[in-house]
Structures are given as structure tokens and as C-alpha cells.
Protein backbone atom coordinates (compact mmCIF):
# COMPACT_ATOMS: atom_id res chain seq x y z
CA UNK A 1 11.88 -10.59 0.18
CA UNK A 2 13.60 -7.13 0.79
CA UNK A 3 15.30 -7.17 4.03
CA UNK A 4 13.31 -4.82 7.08
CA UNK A 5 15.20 -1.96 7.91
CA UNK A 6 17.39 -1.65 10.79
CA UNK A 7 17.21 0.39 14.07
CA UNK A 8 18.82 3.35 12.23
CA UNK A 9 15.65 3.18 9.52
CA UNK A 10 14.45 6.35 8.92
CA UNK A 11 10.54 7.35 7.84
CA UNK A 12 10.81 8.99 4.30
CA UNK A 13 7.72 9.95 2.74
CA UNK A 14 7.93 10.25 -1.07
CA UNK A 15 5.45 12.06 -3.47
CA UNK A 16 4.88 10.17 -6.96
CA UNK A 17 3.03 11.83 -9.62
CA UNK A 18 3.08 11.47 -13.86
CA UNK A 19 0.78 12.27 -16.67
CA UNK A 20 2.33 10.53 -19.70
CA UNK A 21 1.66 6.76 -20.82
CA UNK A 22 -0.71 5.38 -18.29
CA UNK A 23 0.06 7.49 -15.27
CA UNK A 24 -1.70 5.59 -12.57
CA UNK A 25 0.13 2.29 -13.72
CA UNK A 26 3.59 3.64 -13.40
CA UNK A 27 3.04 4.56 -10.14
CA UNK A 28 2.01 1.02 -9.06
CA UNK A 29 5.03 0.45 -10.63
CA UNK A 30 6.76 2.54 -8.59
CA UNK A 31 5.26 1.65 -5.90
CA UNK A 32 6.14 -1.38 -6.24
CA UNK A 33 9.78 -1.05 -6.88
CA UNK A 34 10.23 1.27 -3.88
CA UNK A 35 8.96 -1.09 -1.66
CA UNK A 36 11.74 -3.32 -2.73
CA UNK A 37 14.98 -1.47 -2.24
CA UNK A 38 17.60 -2.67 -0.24
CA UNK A 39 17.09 -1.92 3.88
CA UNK A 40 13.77 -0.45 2.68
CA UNK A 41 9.58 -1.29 3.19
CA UNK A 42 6.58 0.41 2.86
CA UNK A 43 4.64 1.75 5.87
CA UNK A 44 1.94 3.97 4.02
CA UNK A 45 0.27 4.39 0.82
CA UNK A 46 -2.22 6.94 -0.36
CA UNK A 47 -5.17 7.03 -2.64
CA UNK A 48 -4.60 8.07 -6.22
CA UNK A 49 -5.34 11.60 -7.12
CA UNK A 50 -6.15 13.56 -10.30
CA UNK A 51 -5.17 17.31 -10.21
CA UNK A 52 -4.74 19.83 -13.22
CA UNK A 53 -1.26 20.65 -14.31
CA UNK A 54 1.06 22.86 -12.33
CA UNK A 55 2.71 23.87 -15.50
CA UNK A 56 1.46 24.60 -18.76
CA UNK A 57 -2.12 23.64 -19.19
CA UNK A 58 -2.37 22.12 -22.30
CA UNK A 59 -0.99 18.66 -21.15
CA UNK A 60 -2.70 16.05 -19.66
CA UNK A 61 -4.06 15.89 -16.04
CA UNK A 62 -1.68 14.64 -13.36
CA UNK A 63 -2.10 11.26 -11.24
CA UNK A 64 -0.59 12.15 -7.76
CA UNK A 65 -0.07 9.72 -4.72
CA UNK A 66 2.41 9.80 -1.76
CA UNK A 67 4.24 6.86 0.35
CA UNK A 68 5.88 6.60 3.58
CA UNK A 69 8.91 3.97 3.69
CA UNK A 70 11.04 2.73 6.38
CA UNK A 71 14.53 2.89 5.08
CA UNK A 72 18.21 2.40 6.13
CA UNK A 73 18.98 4.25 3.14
CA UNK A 74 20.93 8.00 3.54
CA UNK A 75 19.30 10.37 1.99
CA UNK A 76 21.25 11.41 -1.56
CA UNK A 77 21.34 6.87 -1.67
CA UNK A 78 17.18 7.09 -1.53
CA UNK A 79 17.46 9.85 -4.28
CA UNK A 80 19.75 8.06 -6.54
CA UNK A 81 17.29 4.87 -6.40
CA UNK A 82 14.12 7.63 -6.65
CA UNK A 83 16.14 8.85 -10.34
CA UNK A 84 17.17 5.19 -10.91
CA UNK A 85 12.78 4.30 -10.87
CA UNK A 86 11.78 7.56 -13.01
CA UNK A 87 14.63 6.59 -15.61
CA UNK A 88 13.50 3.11 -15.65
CA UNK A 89 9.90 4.20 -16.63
CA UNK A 90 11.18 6.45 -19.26
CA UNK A 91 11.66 9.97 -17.48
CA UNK A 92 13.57 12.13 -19.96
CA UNK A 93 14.66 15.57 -17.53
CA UNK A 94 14.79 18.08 -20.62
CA UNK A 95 12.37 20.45 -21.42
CA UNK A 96 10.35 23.01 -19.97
CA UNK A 97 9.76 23.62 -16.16
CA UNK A 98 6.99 21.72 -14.82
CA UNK A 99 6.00 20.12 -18.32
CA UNK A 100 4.22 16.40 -18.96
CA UNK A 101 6.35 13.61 -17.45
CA UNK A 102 6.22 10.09 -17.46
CA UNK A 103 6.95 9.62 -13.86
CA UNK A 104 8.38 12.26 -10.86
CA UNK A 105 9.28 11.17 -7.16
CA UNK A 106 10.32 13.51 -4.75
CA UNK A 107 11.86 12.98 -1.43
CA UNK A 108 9.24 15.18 0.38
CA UNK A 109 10.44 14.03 3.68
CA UNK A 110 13.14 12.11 5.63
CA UNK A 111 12.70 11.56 9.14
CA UNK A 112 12.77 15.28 11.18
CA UNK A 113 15.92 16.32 8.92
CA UNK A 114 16.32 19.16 7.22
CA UNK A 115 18.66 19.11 4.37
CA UNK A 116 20.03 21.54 2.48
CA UNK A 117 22.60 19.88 -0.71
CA UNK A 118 23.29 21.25 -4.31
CA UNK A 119 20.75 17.84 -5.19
CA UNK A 120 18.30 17.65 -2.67
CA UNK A 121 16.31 20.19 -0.38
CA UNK A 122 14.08 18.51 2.28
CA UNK A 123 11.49 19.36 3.19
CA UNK A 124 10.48 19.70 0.02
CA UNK A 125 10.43 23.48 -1.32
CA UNK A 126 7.31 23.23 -2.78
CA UNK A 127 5.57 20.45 -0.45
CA UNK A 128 3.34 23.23 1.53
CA UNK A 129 1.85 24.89 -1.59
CA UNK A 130 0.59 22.34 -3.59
CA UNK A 131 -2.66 20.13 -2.78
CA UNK A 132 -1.60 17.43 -4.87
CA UNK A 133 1.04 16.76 -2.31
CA UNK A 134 -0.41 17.71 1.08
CA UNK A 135 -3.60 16.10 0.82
CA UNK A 136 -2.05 12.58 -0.04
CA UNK A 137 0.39 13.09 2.72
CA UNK A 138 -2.25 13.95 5.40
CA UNK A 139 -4.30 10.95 4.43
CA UNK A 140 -1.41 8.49 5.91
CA UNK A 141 0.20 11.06 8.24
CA UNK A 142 -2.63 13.26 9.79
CA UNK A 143 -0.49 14.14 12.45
CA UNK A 144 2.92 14.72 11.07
CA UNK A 145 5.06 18.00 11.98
CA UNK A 146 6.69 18.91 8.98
CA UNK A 147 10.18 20.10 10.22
CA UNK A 148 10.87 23.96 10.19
CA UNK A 149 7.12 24.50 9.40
CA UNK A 150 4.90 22.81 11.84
CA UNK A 151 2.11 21.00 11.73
CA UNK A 152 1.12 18.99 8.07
CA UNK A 153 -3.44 19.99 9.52
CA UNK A 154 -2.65 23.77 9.17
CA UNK A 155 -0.95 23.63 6.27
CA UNK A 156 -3.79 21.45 4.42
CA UNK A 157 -6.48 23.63 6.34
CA UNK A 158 -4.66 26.82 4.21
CA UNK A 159 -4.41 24.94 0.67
CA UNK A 160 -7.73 25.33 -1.32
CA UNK A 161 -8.17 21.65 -3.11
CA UNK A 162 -8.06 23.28 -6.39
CA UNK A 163 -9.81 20.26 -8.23
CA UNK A 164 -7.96 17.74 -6.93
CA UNK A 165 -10.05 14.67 -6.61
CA UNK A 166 -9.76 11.28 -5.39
CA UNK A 167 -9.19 8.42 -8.53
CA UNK A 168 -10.73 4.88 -6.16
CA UNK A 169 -9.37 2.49 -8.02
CA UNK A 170 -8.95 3.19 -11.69
């Protein structure tokens, strides 16, 4: 059993998405092994979603979901385990821009910091624009303040759904 995290634990909330090799599986998977690392647990879990492609269109549809964790874990340690998971479950980081992946998780979030380092960038650059992201994240965090930007409700009240739908439990 994974050890609850400390007083210093932090709320992270990470987005997990994929569209190669049974995308909805690998981010059980995922979920799974996230809510297993060390001074880590899960608080939150959202539905599945299916949204088009950011990138190029001719590649599958994307499976999209978002979790909140309590962790001790510093930030750049969470990443390392986030590109530890995606390696694990076959992510290969070559290629073109936005292209089919087995498995991506982003540190969206961690706590009220903002961070700017040459390998991470919270909040999340691109966490306000896309509805695969903010609708996941406002089903477990309605009222979250996203720091430097405000409040999570306006931002979802300006992002047209775009398609994205809700998967139940496929």
C-alpha cells in the first residue's frame, strides 16, 4: 500500500490522454500506476473522453481524462515518474508535433505554483485552450483558481466543446 502523503503533500492535477493501442486501457493503466508512487494517492478521477485530434487529422480519435493526486513529490520528481509511465506503455517522443501517441501525461497543475523550468511550465501552456483538458478538470475541480489566470468556470464557459464527448465506461 503506497504510503499517504505528508503535511507538505501538494494537489497536482495531471491530464492523461492517448490514441494508439487501446487508449482507454492505458490510461487505467496509468491511472493505476500514478496512484502508486511513492508519498503519492489519488484524490480525483474524471470520466473518459473522446475528442478529435489536435494535430493532424488523419489519426485516430483521442481518449482524454484528468486526475488530481496528493503528492510529497517536487515537481521535476512527479515529471520524471509522469515520463517514467508514458515510456513504460511504449511512448516513443519522435515525430511530428502533436501526432498519434500511445500515452501523454502532463503536469497541468501543482498546488498554486507557477513554474517556469527549461522541462516543465505549470500551469500548463496549453491547459486553457483545449476542451479535452478543461472539461475533465472542472468535473473534479469545479471550483479551482487556476494560478495567474483565475477561475477554471470562466475558462470552460469560453471553450466551445468541439465534439468532445463523454466515453461511460467503455
Amino acid at each position: 500500500m503506497p504510503r499517504l502523503p505528508d503535511a507538505r503533500s501538494v494537489r497536482a492535477y495531471i491530464g492523461l490522454g492517448g490514441n494508439l493501442d487501446q487508449p482507454a486501457a492505458r490510461i487505467r493503466r496509468a491511472r493505476v500506476a500514478l496512484s502508486v508512487l511513492p508519498n503519492t494517492r489519488e484524490a480525483a478521477f474524471s470520466s473518459l473522453y473522446r475528442s478529435a485530434p489536435m494535430g493532424p487529422s488523419d489519426q485516430p480519435d483521442y481518449v482524454n481524462a484528468v486526475m488530481a493526486l496528493d503528492t510529497g513529490l517536487e515537481p521535476l520528481a512527479l515529471l520524471d515518474h509522469l515520463q517514467a509511465i508514458e515510456n513504460a506503455e511504449g511512448r516513443v517522443r519522435m515525430g511530428e508535433r502533436w501526432g498519434p501517441r500511445t500515452l501523454d501525461l502532463d503536469l497541468l497543475l501543482y498546488g498554486e505554483d507557477v513554474i517556469q523550468h527549461e522541462r516543465l511550465t505549470v500551469p500548463h501552456p496549453g491547459l486553457h485552450q483545449r476542451e479535452f483538458v478543461l472539461y475533465p478538470l472542472f468535473e473534479i475541480a469545479p471550483d479551482l483558481k487556476i494560478p495567474g489566470w483565475g477561475a477554471l468556470r470562466d475558462w470552460v464557459a469560453a471553450c466551445p466543446r468541439r465534439g468532445l464527448e463523454a466515453m461511460g465506461d467503455e
